[in-house]
Protein backbone atom coordinates (compact mmCIF):
# COMPACT_ATOMS: atom_id res chain seq x y z
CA UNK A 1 -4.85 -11.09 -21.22
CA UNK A 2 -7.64 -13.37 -19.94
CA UNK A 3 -10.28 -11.41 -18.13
CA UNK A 4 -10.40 -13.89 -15.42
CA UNK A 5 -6.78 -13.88 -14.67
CA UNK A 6 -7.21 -10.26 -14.19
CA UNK A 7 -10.13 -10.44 -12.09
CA UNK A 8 -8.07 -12.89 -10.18
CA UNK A 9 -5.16 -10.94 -10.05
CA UNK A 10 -7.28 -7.94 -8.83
CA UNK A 11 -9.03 -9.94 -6.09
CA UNK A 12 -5.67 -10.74 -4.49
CA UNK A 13 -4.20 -7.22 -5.00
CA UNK A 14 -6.88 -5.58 -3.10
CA UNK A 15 -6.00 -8.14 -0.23
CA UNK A 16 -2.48 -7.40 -0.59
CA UNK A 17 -3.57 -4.27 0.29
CA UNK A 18 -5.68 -4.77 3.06
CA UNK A 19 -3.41 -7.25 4.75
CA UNK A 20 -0.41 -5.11 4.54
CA UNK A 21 -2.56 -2.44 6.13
CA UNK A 22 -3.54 -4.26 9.14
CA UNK A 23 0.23 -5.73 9.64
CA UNK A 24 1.11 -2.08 9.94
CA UNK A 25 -1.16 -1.37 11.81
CA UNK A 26 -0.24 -3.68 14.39
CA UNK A 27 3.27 -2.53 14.19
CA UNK A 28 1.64 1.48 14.34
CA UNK A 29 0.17 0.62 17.98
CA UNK A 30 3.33 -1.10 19.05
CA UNK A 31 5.40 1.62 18.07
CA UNK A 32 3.72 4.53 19.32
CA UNK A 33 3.00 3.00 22.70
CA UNK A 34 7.31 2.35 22.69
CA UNK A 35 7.35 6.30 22.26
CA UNK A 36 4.89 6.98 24.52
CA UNK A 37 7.28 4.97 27.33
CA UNK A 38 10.09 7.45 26.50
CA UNK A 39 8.21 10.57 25.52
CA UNK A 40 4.79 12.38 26.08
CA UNK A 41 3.89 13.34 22.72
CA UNK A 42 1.25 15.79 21.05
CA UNK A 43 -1.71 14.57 18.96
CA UNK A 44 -0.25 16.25 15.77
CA UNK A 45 3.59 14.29 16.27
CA UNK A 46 1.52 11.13 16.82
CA UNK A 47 -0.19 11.28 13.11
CA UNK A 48 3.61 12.46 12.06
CA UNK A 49 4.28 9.24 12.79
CA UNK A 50 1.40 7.22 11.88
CA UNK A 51 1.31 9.05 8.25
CA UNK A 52 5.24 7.83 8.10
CA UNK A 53 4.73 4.42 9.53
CA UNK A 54 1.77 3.82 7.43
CA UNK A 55 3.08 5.10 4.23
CA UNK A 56 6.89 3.60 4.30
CA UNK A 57 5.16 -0.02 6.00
CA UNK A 58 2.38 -0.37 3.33
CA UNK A 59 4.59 0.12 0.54
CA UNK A 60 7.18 -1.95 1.97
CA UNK A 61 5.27 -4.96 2.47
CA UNK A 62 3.27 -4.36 -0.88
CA UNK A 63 7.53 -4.34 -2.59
CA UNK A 64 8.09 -7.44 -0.91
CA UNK A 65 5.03 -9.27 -2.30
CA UNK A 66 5.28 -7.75 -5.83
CA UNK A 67 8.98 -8.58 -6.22
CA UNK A 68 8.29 -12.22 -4.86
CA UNK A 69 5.63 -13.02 -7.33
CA UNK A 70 7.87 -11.09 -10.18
CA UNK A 71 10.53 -13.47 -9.09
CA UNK A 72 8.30 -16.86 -9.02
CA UNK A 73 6.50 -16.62 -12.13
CA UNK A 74 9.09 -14.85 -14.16
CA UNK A 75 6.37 -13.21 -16.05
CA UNK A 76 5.23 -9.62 -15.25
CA UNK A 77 2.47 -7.72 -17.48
CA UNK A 78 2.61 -3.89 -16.98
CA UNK A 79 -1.26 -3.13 -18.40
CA UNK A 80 -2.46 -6.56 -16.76
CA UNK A 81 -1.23 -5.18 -13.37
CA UNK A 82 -2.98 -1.73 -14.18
CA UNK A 83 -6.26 -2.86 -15.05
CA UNK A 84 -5.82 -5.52 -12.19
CA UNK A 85 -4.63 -2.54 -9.93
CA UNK A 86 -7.12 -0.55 -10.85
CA UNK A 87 -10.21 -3.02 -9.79
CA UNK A 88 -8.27 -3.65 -6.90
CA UNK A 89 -8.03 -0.03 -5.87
CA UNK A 90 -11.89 0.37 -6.32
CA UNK A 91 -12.63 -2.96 -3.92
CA UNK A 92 -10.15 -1.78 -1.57
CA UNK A 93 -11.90 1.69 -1.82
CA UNK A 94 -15.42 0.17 -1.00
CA UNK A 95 -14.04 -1.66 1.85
CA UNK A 96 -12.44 1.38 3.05
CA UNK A 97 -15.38 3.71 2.98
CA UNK A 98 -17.50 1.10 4.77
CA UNK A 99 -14.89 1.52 7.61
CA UNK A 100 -14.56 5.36 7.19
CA UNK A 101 -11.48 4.99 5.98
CA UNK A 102 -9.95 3.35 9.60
CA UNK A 103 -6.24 2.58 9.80
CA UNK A 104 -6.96 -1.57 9.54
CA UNK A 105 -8.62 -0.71 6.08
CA UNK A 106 -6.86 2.34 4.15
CA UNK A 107 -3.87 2.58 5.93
CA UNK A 108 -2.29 5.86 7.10
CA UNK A 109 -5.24 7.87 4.73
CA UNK A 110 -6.73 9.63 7.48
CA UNK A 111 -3.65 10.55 9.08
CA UNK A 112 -2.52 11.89 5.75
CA UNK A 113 -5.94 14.02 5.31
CA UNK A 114 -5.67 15.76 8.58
CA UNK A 115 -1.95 16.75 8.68
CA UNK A 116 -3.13 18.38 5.11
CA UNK A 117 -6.39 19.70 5.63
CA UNK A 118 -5.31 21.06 9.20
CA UNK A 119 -1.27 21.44 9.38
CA UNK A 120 0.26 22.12 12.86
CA UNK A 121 -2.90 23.18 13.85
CA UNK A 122 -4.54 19.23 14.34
CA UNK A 123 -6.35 18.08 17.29
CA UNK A 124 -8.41 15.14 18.07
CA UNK A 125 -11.34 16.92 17.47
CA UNK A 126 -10.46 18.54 14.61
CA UNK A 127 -9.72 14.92 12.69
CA UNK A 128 -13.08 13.33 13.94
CA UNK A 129 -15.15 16.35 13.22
CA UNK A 130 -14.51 18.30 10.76
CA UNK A 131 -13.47 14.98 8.18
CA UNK A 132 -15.81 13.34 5.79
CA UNK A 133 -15.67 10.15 3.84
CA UNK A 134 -15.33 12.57 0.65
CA UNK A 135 -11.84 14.44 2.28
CA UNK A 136 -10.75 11.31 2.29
CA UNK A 137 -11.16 9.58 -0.73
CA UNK A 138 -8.48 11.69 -2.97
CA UNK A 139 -5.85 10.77 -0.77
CA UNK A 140 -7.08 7.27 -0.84
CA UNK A 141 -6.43 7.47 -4.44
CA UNK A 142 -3.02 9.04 -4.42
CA UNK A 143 -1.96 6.39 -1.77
CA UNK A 144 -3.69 4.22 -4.15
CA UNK A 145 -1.70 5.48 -7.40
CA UNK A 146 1.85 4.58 -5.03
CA UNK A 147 0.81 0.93 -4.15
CA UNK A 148 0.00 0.44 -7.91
CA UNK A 149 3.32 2.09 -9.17
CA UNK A 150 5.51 -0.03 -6.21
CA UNK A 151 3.73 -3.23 -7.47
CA UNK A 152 4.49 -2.88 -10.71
CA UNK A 153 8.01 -1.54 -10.28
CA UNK A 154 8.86 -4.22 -7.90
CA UNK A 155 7.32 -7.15 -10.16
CA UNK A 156 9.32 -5.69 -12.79
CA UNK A 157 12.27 -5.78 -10.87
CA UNK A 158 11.28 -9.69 -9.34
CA UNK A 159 10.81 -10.69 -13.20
CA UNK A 160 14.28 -9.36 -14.16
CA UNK A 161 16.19 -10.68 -11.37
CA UNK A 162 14.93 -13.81 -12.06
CA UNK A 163 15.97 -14.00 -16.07
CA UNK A 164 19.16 -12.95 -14.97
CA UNK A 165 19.59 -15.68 -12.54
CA UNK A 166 18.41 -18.09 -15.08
CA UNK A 167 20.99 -16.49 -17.29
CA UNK A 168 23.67 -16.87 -15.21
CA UNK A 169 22.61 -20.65 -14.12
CA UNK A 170 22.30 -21.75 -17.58
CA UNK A 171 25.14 -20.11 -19.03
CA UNK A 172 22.50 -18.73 -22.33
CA UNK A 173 20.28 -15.82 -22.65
CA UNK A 174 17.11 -16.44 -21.35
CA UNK A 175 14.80 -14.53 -24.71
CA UNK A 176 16.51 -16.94 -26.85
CA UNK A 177 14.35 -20.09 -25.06
């Protein structure tokens, strides 16, 4: 493990993570103004569906990534990706809270906070008033915990894929080389 290959590594997590939280959010704002064409909906079924869009579209995106550079580099180091995860989370985390925790820079966290903290009983007030930075912040780590555990399950899962097909191509087993 070099440090700076971690540091590295970290660096582009944490944009990872930022990027696939704008992309979704893009797709968020196109997809609840589609509902809103077909349905008038509450405040508390529109953070439904941000929490769901948010959490299934981050972790989607952050698969995709993970299993493409499992696949490319055919090498995939479970406690380089946790330390590297780990800094990552904690820039991602200082981004966030200078953006109180917005959709473009923690994803679906506040949406997640509020149908918690407040149920069926959410409003728009309720979510901009009553909310600090510190409600937040354990669900930014939970959400945090997932996007580590999907990148390192899906670089796994890149990293295999890709001995196999070199198994198969070459006709030998690929730990023997």
């Amino acid at each position: 493990m070099k440090k700076i290959d971690i540091l590295v590594s970290s660096l582009v997590y944490a944009v990872y993570m930022l990027i696939s939280c704008v992309i979704v959010m893009c797709a968020e704002i196109l997809a609840v103004k589609i509902v809103n064409l077909f349905v008038v909906t509450e405040y508390f079924s529109l953070t439904v569906i941000r929490a769901l869009l948010y959490t299934v579209g981050v972790n989607a995106l952050l698969a995709v990534i993970s299993y493409r550079e499992g696949y490319k580099t055919a090498y995939f180091s479970i406690p380089e990706t946790l330390i590297s995860g780990a800094i990552a989370t904690l820039l991602h985390l200082v981004f966030a809270l200078l953006f109180n925790f917005e959709a473009f820079s923690a994803g679906g966290v506040r949406s997640i906070t509020a149908l918690i903290r407040f149920g069926s009983d959410l409003n728009s007030n309720a979510l901009t008033s009553s909310l600090t930075r510190l409600d937040f912040i354990p669900f930014f780590l939970l959400n945090s915990l997932v996007y580590i555990g999907i990148i390192i399950g899906f670089g796994k899962l890149g990293q295999y894929k890709r001995l196999a097909d070199r198994e198969e191509l070459l006709g030998t087993d690929s730990e023997e080389q």
